[in-house]
Protein backbone atom coordinates (compact mmCIF):
# COMPACT_ATOMS: atom_id res chain seq x y z
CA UNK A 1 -109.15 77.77 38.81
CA UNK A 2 -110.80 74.64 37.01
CA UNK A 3 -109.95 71.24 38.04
CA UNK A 4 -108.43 70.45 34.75
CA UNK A 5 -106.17 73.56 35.28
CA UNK A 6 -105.45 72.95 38.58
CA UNK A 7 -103.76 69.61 37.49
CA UNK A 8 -101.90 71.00 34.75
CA UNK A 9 -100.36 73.55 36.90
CA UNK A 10 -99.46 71.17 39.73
CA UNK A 11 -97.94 69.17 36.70
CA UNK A 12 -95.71 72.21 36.04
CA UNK A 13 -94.59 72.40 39.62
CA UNK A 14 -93.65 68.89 39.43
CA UNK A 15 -91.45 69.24 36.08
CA UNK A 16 -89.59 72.49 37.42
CA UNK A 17 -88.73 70.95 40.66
CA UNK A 18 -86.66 68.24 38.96
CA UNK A 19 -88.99 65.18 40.02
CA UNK A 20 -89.68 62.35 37.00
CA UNK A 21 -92.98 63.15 36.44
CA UNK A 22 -95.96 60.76 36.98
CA UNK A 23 -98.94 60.14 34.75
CA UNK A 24 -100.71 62.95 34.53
CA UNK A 25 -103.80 60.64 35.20
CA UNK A 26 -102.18 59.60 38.55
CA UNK A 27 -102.14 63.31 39.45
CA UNK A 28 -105.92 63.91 38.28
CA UNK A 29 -107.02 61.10 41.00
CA UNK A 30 -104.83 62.36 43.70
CA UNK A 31 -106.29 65.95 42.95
CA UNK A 32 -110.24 64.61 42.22
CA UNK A 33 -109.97 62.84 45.92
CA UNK A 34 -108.54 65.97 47.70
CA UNK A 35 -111.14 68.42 46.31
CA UNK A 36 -113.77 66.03 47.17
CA UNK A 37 -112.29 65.56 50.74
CA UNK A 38 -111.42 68.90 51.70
CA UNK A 39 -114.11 70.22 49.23
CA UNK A 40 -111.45 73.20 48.05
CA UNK A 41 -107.76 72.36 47.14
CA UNK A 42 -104.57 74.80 48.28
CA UNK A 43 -102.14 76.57 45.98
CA UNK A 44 -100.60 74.69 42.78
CA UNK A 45 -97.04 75.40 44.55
CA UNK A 46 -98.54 73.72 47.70
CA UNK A 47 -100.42 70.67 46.53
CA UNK A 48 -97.32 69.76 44.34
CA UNK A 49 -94.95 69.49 47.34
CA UNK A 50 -97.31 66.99 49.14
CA UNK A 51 -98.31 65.18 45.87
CA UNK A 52 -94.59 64.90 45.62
CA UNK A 53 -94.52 63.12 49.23
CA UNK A 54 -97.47 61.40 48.76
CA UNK A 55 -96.28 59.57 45.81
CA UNK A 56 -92.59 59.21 47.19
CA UNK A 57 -91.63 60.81 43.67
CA UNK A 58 -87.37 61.21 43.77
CA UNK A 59 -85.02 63.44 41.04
CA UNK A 60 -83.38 60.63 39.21
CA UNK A 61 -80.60 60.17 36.30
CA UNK A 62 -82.89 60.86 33.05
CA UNK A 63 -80.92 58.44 30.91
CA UNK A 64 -78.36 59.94 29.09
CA UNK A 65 -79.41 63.64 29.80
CA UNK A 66 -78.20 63.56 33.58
CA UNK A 67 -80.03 64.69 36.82
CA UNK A 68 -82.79 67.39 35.97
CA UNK A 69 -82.05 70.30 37.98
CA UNK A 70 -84.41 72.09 40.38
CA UNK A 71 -82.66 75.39 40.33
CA UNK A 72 -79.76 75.17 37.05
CA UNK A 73 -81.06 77.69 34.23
CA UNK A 74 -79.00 77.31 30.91
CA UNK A 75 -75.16 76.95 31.07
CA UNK A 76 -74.84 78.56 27.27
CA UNK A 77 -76.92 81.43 25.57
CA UNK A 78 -77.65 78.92 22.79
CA UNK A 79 -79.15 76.52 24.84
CA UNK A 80 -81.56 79.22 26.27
CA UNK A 81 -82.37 80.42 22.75
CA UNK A 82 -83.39 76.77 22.06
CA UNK A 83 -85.48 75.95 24.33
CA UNK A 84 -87.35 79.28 24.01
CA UNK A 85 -87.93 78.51 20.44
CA UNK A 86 -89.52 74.93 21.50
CA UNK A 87 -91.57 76.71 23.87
CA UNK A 88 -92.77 79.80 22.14
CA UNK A 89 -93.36 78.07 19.33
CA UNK A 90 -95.58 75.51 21.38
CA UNK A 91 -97.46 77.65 22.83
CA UNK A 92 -98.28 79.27 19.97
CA UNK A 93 -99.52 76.02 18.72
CA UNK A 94 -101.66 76.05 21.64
CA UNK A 95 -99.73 72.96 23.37
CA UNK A 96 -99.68 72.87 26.62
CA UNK A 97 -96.50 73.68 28.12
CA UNK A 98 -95.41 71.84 31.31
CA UNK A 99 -92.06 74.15 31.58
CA UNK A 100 -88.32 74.28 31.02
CA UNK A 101 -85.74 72.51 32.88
CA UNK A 102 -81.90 71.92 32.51
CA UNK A 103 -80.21 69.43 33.55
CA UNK A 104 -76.53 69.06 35.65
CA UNK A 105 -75.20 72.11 36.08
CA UNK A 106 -77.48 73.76 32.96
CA UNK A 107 -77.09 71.20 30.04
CA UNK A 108 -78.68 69.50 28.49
CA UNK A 109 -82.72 71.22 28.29
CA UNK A 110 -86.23 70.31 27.86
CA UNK A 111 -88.68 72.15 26.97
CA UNK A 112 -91.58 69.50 27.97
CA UNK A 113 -95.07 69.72 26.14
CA UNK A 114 -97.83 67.18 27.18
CA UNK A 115 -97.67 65.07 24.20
CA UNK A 116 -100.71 63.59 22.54
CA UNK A 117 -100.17 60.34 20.84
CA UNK A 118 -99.51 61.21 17.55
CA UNK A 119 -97.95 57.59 16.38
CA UNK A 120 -101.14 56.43 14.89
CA UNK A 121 -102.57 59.55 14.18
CA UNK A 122 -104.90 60.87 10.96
CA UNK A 123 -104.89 64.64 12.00
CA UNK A 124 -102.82 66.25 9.65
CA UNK A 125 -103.19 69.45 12.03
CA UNK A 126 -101.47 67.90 14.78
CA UNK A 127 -98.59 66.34 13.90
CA UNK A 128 -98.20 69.86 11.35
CA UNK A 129 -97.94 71.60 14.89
CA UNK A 130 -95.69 69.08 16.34
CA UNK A 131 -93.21 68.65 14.15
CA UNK A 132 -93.34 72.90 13.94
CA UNK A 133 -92.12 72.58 17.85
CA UNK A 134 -88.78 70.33 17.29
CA UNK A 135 -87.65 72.13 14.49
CA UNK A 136 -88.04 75.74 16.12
CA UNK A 137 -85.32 75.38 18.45
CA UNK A 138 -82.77 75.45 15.38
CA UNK A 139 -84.96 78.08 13.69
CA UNK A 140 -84.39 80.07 16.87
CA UNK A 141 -80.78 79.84 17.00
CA UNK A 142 -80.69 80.87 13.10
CA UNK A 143 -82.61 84.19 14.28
CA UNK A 144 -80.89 85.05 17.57
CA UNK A 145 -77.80 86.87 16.79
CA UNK A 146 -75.90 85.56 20.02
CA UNK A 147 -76.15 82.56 18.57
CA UNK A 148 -75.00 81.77 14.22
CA UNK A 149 -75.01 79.34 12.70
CA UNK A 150 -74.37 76.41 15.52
CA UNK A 151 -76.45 73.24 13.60
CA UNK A 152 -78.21 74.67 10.70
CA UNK A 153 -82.07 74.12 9.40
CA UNK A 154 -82.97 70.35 10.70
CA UNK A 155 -84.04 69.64 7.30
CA UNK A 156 -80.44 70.13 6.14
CA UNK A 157 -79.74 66.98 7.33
CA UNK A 158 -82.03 65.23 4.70
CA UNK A 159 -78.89 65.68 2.35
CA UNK A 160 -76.97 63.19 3.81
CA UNK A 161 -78.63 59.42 3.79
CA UNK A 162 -75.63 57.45 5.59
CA UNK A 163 -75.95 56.06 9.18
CA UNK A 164 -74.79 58.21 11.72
CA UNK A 165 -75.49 60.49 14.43
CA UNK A 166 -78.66 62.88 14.65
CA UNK A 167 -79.63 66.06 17.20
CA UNK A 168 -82.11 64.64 18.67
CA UNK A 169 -84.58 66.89 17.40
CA UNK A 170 -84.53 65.47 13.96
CA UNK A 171 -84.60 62.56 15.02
CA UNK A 172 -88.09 63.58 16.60
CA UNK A 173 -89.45 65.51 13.76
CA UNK A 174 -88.66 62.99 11.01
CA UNK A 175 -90.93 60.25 12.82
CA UNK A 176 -92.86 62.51 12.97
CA UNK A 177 -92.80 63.53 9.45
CA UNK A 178 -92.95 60.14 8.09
CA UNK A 179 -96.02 59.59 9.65
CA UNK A 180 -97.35 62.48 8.20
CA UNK A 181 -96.40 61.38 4.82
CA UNK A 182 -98.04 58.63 5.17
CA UNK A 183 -100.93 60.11 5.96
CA UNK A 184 -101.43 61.63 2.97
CA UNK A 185 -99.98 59.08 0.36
CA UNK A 186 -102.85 57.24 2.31
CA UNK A 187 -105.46 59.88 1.42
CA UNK A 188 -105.25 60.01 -2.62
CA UNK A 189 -104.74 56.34 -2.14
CA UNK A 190 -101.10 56.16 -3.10
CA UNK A 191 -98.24 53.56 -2.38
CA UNK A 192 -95.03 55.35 -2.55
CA UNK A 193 -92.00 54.61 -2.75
CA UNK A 194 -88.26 54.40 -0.46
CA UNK A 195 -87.01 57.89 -2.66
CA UNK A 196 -90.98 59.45 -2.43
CA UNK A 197 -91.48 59.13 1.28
CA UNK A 198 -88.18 60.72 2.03
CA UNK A 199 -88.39 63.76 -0.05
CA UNK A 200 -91.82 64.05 1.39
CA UNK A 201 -90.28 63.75 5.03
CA UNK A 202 -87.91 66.86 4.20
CA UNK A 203 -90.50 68.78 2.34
CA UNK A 204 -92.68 68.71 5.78
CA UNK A 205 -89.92 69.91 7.58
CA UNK A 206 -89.08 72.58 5.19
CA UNK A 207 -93.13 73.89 5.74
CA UNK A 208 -92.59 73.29 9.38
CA UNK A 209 -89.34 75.59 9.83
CA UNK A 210 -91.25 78.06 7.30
CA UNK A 211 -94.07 78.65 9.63
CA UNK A 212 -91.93 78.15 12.60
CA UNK A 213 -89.71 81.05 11.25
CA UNK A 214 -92.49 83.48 10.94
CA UNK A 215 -94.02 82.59 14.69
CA UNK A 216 -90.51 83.61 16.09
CA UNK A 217 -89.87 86.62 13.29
CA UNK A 218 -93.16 88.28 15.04
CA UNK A 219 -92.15 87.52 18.28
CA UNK A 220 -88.32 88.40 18.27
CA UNK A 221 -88.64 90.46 21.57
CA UNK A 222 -90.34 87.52 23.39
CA UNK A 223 -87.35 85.16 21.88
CA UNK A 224 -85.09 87.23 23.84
CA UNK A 225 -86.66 87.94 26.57
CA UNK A 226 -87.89 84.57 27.16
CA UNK A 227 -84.09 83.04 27.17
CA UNK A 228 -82.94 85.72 29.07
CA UNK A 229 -84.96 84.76 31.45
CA UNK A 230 -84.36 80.93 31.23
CA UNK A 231 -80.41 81.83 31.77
CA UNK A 232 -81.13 81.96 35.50
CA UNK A 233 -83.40 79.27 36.03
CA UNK A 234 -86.16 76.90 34.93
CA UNK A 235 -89.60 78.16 34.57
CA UNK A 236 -93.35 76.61 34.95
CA UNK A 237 -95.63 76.63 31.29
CA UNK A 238 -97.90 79.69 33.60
CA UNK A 239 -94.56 81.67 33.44
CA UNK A 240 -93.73 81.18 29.51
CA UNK A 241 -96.97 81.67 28.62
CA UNK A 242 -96.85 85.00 30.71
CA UNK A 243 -94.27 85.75 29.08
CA UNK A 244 -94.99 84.84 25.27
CA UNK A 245 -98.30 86.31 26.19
CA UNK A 246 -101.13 83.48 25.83
C-alpha cells in the first residue's frame, strides 16, 4: 500500500471509530515518522488505534448532531438510503470517501468526503461534482421505494424565497452553487443581477440532481445493498467503495 493510501485509510479508521478527526496533515507526519523509524508501518486498523493514543484524540458532542457513534448504523431506512446516495454518488465522482457514521443511537449521519476547498475555486468540474454529492441523498430517497416522497428534489426549495429553515444539504449545495454561478457570470464577463444569480443557483442544482439521478438509476442494486448494509453499522470509504465497486 502507498504512503498516501496508507493515510487515507488510517483516516477512515479514525472517522468510523467515532473520534473528531485531526488534520489529515497531522496524520501524514505521524505516519511519514513511523515508516521512517520502523522502516515498514502495521495494519491501517492497527496504526489508527495508536495514532488515536498518540494524539489523545476523544469522541466528543459534534455540535448539534450529538456523539458520533462507533458501533450505531442507521435508526430509519431513510436515513440509510441517504447516506448511500452521498456516498455512491461520491465515489463515483471519484471523491475520496472517509466513511459513514451515525450519530446517538443512529441519527443523525454523515457521509464524510475529504473536502477540497472549493470557496474560492475556478474549476467548474469540481464544485459540478460537489454539489452532485449533497443533492444525491434526496435523489436517493426519491428512487428507493422504502422511502417516498420524505423532502422532495433540493432544488424545490428555490420556490420559496422567505427566511426560514433549510435541510442542511441545501444549505450546502446552494453555496456551493452560487459560487459556481459566479464563476461563470465571471467568464463571459457578466455582472448579474439579485433575480439572475438565483435562478442560476437552482438551474445548477436541477443539472446536479439530473446527473445524480442517472449515477443512482445505474446503480439501483448497489443503492440497496449499500444501505442495507449501513442499517447495522458504520462503514470505512475501503468498504463502500467495495461495495459500489471502485
Amino acid at each position: 500500500m502507498a504512503q498516501e493510501q496508507f493515510i487515507d485509510a488510517v483516516m477512515e479508521q479514525i472517522f468510523v471509530r467515532g473520534y473528531i478527526c485531526p488534520a489529515r496533515s497531522v496524520v501524514a507526519v505521524c505516519v511519514q515518522t513511523d515508516r521512517q523509524r520502523l522502516g515498514t508501518l502495521p495494519d491501517p486498523a492497527d496504526y489508527a488505534g495508536k495514532v488515536v493514543q498518540f494524539l489523545g484524540l476523544r469522541i466528543q458532542p459534534d455540535g448539534e448532531m450529538g456523539t458520533p457513534s462507533p458501533s450505531a448504523g442507521a435508526r430509519y431506512e431513510w436515513l440509510a438510503v441517504h447516506e448511500a446516495g452521498h456516498a455512491i454518488v461520491g465515489v463515483k465522482a471519484g471523491l475520496t470517501l472517509w466513511g459513514v457514521r451515525f450519530y446517538n443511537d443512529g441519527f443523525p449521519g454523515q457521509a464524510f468526503f475529504y473536502d477540497p476547498d472549493w470557496k474560492e475555486s475556478r474549476d467548474e468540474h469540481l464544485l459540478r461534482r460537489l454539489i452532485r454529492v449533497d443533492v444525491a441523498s434526496n435523489v436517493a430517497e426519491l428512487l428507493h421505494p422504502a422511502c417516498g416522497d420524505r423532502e422532495g428534489r433540493l432544488s424545490a426549495f428555490y420556490d420559496d424565497r422567505s427566511s426560514g429553515q433549510r435541510p442542511t444539504d441545501f444549505i450546502d449545495a446552494d453555496k456551493k452553487a452560487r459560487r459556481l454561478a459566479i464563476v461563470r457570470f465571471e467568464a463571459v464577463g457578466k455582472e448579474p443581477g439579485t433575480d439572475e444569480v438565483w435562478r442560476a443557483r437552482r438551474e445548477i442544482l436541477e443539472q446536479a440532481e439530473a446527473e445524480a439521478e442517472q449515477v443512482l438509476r445505474e446503480n439501483m442494486g448497489t443503492l440497496m445493498t449499500l444501505a442495507q448494509e449501513l442499517r447495522r453499522g458504520p462503514m470505512t470509504g475501503a468498504t463502500v467503495r467495495a461495495i459500489v465497486g471502485e
